[in-house]
N, C-alpha and C. Protein backbone atom coordinates (compact mmCIF):
# COMPACT_ATOMS: atom_id res chain seq x y z
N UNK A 1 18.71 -5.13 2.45
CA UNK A 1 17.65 -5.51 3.36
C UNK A 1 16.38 -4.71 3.08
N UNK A 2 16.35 -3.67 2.73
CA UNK A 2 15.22 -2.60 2.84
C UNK A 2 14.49 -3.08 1.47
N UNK A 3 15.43 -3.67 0.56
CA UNK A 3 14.70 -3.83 -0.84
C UNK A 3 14.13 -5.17 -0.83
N UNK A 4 14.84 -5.71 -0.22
CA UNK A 4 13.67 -7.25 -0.59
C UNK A 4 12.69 -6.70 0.96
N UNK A 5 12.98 -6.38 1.81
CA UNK A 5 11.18 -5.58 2.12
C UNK A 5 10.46 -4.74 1.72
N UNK A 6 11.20 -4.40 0.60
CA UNK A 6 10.32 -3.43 -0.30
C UNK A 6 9.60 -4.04 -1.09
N UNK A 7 10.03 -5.23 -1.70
CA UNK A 7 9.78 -6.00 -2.64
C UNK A 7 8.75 -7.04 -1.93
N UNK A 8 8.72 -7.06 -0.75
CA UNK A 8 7.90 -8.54 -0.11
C UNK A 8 6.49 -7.49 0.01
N UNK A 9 6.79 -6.10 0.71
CA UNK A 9 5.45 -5.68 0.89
C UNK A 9 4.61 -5.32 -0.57
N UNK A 10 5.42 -5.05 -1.54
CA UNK A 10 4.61 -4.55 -2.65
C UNK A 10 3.91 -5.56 -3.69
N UNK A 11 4.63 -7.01 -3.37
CA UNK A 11 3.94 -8.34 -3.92
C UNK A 11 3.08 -8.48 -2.95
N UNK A 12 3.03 -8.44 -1.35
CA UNK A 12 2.18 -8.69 -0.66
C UNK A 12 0.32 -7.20 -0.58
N UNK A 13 0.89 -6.27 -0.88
CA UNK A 13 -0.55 -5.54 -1.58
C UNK A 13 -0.57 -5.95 -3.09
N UNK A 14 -0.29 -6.22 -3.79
CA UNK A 14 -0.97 -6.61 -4.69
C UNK A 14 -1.36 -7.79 -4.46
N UNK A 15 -1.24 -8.81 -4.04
CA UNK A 15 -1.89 -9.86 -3.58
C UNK A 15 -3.23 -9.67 -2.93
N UNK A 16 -3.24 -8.97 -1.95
CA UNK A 16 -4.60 -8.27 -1.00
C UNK A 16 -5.31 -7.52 -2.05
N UNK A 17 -4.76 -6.61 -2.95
CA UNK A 17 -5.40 -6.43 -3.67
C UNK A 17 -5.98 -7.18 -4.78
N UNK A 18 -5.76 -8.25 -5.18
CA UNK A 18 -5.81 -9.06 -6.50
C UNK A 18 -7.22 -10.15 -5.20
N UNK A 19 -6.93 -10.63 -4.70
CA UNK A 19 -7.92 -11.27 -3.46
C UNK A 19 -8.68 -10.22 -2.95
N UNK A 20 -8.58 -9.34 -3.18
CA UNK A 20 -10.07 -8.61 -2.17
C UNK A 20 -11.19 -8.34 -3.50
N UNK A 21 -10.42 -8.05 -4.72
CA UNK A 21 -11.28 -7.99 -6.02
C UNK A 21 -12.24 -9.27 -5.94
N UNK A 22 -11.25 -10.28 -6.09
CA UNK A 22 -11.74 -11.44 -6.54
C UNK A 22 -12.79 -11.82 -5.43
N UNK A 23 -12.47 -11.50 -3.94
CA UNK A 23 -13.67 -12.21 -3.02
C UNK A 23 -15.12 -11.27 -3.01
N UNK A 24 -14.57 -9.59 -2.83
CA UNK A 24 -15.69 -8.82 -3.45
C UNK A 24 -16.38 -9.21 -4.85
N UNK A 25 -15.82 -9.59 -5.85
CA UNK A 25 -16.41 -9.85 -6.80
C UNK A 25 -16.91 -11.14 -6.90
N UNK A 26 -16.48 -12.59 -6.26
CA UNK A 26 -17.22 -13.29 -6.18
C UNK A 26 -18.52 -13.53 -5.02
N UNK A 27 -18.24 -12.55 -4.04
CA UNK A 27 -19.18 -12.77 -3.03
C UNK A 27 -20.94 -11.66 -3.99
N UNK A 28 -20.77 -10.65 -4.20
CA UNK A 28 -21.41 -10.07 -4.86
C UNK A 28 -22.08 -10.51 -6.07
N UNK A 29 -21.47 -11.62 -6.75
CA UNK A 29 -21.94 -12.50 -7.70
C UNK A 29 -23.03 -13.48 -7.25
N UNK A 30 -22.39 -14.29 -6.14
CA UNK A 30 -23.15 -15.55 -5.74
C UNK A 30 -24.27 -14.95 -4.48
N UNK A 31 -24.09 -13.67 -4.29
CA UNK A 31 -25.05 -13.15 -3.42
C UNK A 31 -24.54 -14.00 -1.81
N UNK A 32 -23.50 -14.43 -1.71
CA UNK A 32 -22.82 -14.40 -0.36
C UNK A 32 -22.41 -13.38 0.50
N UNK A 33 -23.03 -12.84 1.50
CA UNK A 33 -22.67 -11.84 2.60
C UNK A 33 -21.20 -11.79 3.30
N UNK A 34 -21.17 -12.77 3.64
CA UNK A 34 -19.56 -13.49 4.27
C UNK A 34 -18.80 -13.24 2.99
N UNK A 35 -18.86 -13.31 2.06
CA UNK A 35 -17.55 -13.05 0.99
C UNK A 35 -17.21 -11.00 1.04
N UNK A 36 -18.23 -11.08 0.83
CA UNK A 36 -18.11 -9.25 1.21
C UNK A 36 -17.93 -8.88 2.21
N UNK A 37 -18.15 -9.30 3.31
CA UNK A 37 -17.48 -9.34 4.94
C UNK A 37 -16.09 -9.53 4.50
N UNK A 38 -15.55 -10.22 4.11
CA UNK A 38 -14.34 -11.19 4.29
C UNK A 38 -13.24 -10.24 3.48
N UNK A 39 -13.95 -9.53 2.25
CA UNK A 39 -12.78 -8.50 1.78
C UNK A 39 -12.43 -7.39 1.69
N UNK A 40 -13.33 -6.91 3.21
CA UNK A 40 -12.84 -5.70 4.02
C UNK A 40 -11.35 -6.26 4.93
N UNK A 41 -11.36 -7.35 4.99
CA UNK A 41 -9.56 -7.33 5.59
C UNK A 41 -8.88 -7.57 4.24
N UNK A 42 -8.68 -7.35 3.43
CA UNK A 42 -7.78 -7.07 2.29
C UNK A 42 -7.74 -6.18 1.78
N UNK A 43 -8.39 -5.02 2.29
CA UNK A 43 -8.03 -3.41 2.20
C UNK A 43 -7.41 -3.44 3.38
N UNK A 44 -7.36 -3.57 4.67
CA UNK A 44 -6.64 -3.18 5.58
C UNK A 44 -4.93 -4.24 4.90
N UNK A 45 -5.15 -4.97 4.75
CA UNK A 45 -3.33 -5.87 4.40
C UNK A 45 -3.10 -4.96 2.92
N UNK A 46 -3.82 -4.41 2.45
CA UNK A 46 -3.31 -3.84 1.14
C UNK A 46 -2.54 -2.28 1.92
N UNK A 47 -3.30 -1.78 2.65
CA UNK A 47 -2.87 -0.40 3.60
C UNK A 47 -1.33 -0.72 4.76
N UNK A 48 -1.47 -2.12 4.98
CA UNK A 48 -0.29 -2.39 5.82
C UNK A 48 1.17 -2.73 4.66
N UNK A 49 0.38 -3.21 3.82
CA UNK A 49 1.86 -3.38 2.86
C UNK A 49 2.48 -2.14 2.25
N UNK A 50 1.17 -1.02 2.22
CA UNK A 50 2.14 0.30 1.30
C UNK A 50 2.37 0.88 2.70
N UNK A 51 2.08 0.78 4.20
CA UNK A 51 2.81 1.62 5.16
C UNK A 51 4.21 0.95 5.20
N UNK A 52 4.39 -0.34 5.02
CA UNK A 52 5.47 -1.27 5.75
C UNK A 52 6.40 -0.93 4.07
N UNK A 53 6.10 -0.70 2.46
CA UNK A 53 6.75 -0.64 1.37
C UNK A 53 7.28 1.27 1.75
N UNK A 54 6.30 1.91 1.95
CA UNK A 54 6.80 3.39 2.44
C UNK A 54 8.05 3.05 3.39
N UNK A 55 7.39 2.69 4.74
CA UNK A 55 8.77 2.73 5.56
C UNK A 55 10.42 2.17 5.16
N UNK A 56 9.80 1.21 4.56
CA UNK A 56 11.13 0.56 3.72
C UNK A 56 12.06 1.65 2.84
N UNK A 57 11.58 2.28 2.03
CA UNK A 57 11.52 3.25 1.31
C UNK A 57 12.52 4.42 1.93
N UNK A 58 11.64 4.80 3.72
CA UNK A 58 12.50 6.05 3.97
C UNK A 58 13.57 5.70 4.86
N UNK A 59 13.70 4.84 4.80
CA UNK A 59 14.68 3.61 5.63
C UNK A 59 15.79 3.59 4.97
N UNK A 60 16.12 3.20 3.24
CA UNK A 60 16.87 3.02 3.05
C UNK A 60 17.16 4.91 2.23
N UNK A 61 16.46 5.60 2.30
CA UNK A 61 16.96 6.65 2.04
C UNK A 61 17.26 7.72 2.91
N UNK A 62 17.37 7.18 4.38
CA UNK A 62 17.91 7.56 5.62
C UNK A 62 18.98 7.08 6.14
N UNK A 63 19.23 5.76 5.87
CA UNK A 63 20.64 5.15 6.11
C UNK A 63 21.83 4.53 4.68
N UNK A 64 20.83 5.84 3.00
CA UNK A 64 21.81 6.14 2.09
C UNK A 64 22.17 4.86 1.76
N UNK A 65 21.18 3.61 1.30
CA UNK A 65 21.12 2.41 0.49
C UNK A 65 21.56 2.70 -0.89
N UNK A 66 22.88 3.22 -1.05
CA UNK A 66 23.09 3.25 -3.12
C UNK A 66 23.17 1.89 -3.69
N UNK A 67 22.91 1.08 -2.92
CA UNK A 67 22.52 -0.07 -4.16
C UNK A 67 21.36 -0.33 -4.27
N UNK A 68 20.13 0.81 -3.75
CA UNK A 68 19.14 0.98 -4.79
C UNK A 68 18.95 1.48 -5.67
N UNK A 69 18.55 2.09 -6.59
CA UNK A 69 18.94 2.40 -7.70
C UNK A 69 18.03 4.25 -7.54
N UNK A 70 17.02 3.61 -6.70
CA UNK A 70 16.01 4.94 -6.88
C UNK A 70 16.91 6.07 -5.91
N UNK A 71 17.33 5.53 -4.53
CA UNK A 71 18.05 6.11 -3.52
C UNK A 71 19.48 6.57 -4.00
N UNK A 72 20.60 6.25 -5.20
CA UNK A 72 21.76 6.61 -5.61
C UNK A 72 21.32 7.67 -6.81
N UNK A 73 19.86 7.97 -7.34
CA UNK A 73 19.87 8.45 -8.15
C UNK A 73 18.93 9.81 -7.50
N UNK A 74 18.41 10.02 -6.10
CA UNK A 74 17.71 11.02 -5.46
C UNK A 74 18.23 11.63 -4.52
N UNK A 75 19.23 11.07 -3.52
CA UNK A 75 19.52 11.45 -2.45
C UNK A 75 21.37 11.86 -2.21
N UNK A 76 21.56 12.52 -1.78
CA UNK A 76 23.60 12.20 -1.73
C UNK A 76 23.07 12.19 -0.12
N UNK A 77 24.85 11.94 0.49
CA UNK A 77 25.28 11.85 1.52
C UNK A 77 25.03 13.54 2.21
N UNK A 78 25.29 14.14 1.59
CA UNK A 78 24.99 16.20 2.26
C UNK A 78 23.85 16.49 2.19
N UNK A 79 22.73 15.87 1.50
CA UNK A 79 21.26 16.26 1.56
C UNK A 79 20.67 16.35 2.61
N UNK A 80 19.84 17.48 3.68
CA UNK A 80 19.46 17.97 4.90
C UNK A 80 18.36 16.80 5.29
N UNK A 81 17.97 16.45 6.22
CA UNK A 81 17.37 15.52 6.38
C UNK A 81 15.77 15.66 5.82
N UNK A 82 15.60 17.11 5.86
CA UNK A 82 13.93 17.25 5.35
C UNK A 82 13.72 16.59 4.04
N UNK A 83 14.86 17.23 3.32
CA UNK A 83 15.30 16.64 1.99
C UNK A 83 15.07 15.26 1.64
N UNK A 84 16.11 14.34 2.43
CA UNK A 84 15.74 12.93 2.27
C UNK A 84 14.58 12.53 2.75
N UNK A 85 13.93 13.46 3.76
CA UNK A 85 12.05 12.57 3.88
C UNK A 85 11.54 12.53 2.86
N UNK A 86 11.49 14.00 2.17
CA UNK A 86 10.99 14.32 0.84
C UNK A 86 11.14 13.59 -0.42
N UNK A 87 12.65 13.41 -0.32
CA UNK A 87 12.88 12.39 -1.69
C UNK A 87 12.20 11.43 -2.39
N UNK A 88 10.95 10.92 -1.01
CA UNK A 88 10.37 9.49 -1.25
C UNK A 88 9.83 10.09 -3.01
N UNK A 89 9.13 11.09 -2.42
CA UNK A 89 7.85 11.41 -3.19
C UNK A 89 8.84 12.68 -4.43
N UNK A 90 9.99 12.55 -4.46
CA UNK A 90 10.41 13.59 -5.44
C UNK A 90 10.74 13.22 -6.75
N UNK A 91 10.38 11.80 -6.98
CA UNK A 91 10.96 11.32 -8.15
C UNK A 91 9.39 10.11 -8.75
N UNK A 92 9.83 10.01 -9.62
CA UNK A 92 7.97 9.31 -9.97
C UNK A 92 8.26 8.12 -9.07
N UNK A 93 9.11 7.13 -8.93
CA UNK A 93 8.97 5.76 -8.39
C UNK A 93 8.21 6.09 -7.15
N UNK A 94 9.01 7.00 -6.29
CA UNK A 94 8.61 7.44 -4.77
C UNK A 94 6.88 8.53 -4.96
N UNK A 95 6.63 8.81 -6.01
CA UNK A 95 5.29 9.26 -6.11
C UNK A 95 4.49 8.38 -6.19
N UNK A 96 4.47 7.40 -6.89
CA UNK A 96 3.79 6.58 -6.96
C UNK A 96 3.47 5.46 -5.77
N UNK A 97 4.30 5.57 -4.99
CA UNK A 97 4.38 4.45 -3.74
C UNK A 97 3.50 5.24 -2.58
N UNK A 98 3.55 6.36 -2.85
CA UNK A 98 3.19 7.49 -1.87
C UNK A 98 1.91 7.68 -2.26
N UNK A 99 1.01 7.99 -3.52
CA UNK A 99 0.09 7.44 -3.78
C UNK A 99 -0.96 6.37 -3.96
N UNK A 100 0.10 5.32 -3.92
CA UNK A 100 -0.93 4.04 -3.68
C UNK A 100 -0.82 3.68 -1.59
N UNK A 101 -0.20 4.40 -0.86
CA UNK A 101 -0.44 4.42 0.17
C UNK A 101 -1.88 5.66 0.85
N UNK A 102 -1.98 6.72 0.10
CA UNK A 102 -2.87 7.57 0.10
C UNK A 102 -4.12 6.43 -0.03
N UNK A 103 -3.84 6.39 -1.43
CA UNK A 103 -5.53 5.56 -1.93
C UNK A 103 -5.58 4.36 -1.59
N UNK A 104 -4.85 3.48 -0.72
CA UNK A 104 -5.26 2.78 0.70
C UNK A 104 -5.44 3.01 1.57
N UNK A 105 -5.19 4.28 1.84
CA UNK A 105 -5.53 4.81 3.45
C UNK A 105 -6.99 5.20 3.06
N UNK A 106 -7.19 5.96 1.83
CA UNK A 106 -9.32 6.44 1.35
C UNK A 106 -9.53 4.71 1.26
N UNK A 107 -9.76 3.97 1.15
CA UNK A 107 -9.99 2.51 0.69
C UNK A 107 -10.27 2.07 2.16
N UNK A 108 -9.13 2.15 3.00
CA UNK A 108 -10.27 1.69 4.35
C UNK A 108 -10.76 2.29 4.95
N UNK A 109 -11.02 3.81 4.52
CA UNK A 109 -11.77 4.80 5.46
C UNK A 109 -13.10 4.51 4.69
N UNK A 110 -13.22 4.40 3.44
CA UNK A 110 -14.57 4.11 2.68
C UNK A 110 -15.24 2.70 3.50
N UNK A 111 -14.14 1.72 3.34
CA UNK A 111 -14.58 0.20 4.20
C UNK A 111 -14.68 0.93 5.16
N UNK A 112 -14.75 1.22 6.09
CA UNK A 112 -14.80 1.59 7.65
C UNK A 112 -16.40 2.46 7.56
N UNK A 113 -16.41 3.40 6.60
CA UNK A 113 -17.57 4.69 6.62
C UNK A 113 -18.83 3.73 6.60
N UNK A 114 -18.59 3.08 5.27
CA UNK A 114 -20.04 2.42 4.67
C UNK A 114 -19.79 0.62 4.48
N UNK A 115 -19.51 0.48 6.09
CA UNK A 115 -19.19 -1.07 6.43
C UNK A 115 -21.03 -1.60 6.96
N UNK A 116 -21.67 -0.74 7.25
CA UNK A 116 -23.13 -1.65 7.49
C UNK A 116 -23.71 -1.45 6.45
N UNK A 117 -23.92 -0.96 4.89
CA UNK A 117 -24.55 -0.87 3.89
C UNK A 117 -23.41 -2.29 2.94
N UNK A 118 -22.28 -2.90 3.64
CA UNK A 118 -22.23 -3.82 2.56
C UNK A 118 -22.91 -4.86 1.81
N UNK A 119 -23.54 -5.63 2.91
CA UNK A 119 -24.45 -6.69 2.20
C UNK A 119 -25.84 -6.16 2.43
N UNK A 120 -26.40 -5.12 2.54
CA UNK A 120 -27.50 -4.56 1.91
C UNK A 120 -28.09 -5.19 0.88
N UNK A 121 -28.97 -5.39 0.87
CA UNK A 121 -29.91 -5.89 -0.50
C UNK A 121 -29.58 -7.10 -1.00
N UNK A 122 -28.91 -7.82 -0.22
CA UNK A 122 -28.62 -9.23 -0.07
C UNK A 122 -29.22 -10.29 0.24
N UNK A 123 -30.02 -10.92 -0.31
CA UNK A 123 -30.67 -12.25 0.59
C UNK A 123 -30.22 -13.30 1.52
């Protein structure tokens, strides 16, 4: 269960991410305001898929999922619980998930900081 929600949220940010490029980059092209409006919510669904791919993550390495592959190869059954929080981020797979949740969390604090300078200089 935890892996195909692991798997739904991490196709679902790259999706938000692959669509927020493309609407930022086409709105910025055609000099449309509303397109650059429009792909500040695909940083926030890119930030909800690596919180909801994280939780998945410490989910199944809290209730000791060994038919994941990352969780049978980081965690045993005697490991202290700080331990298994930690695990996410102790092995590259879980670094990397933990990082692209970081640099979505800076991604909508940037959208959020400098949200009235977007269509600036826009006709």
């Amino acid at each position: 269960m935890a892996a195909g929600i692991g798997y739904f949220a991490i196709a679902l940010g790259f999706a938000a991410c692959v669509l927020g490029i493309a609407t930022i980059g086409a709105g910025l092209q055609l000099q449309r305001p509303h397109l650059v409006v429009l792909s500040r919510r695909f940083a926030y669904g890119a930030l909800g898929a690596a919180l909801l791919a994280c939780a998945a993550m410490q989910y199944a390495l809290f209730t000791h999922d060994f038919s994941i592959q990352f969780v049978a190869e980081n965690v045993a059954r005697a490991t202290p619980k700080l331990y298994t929080f930690t695990a996410m981020w102790g092995a590259l797979e879980g670094s990397i998930l933990l990082w692209t949740l970081i640099l979505c969390g800076y991604l909508v604090f940037v959208v959020r900081r400098f949200q009235d300078r977007a269509t600036e200089g826009m006709v």
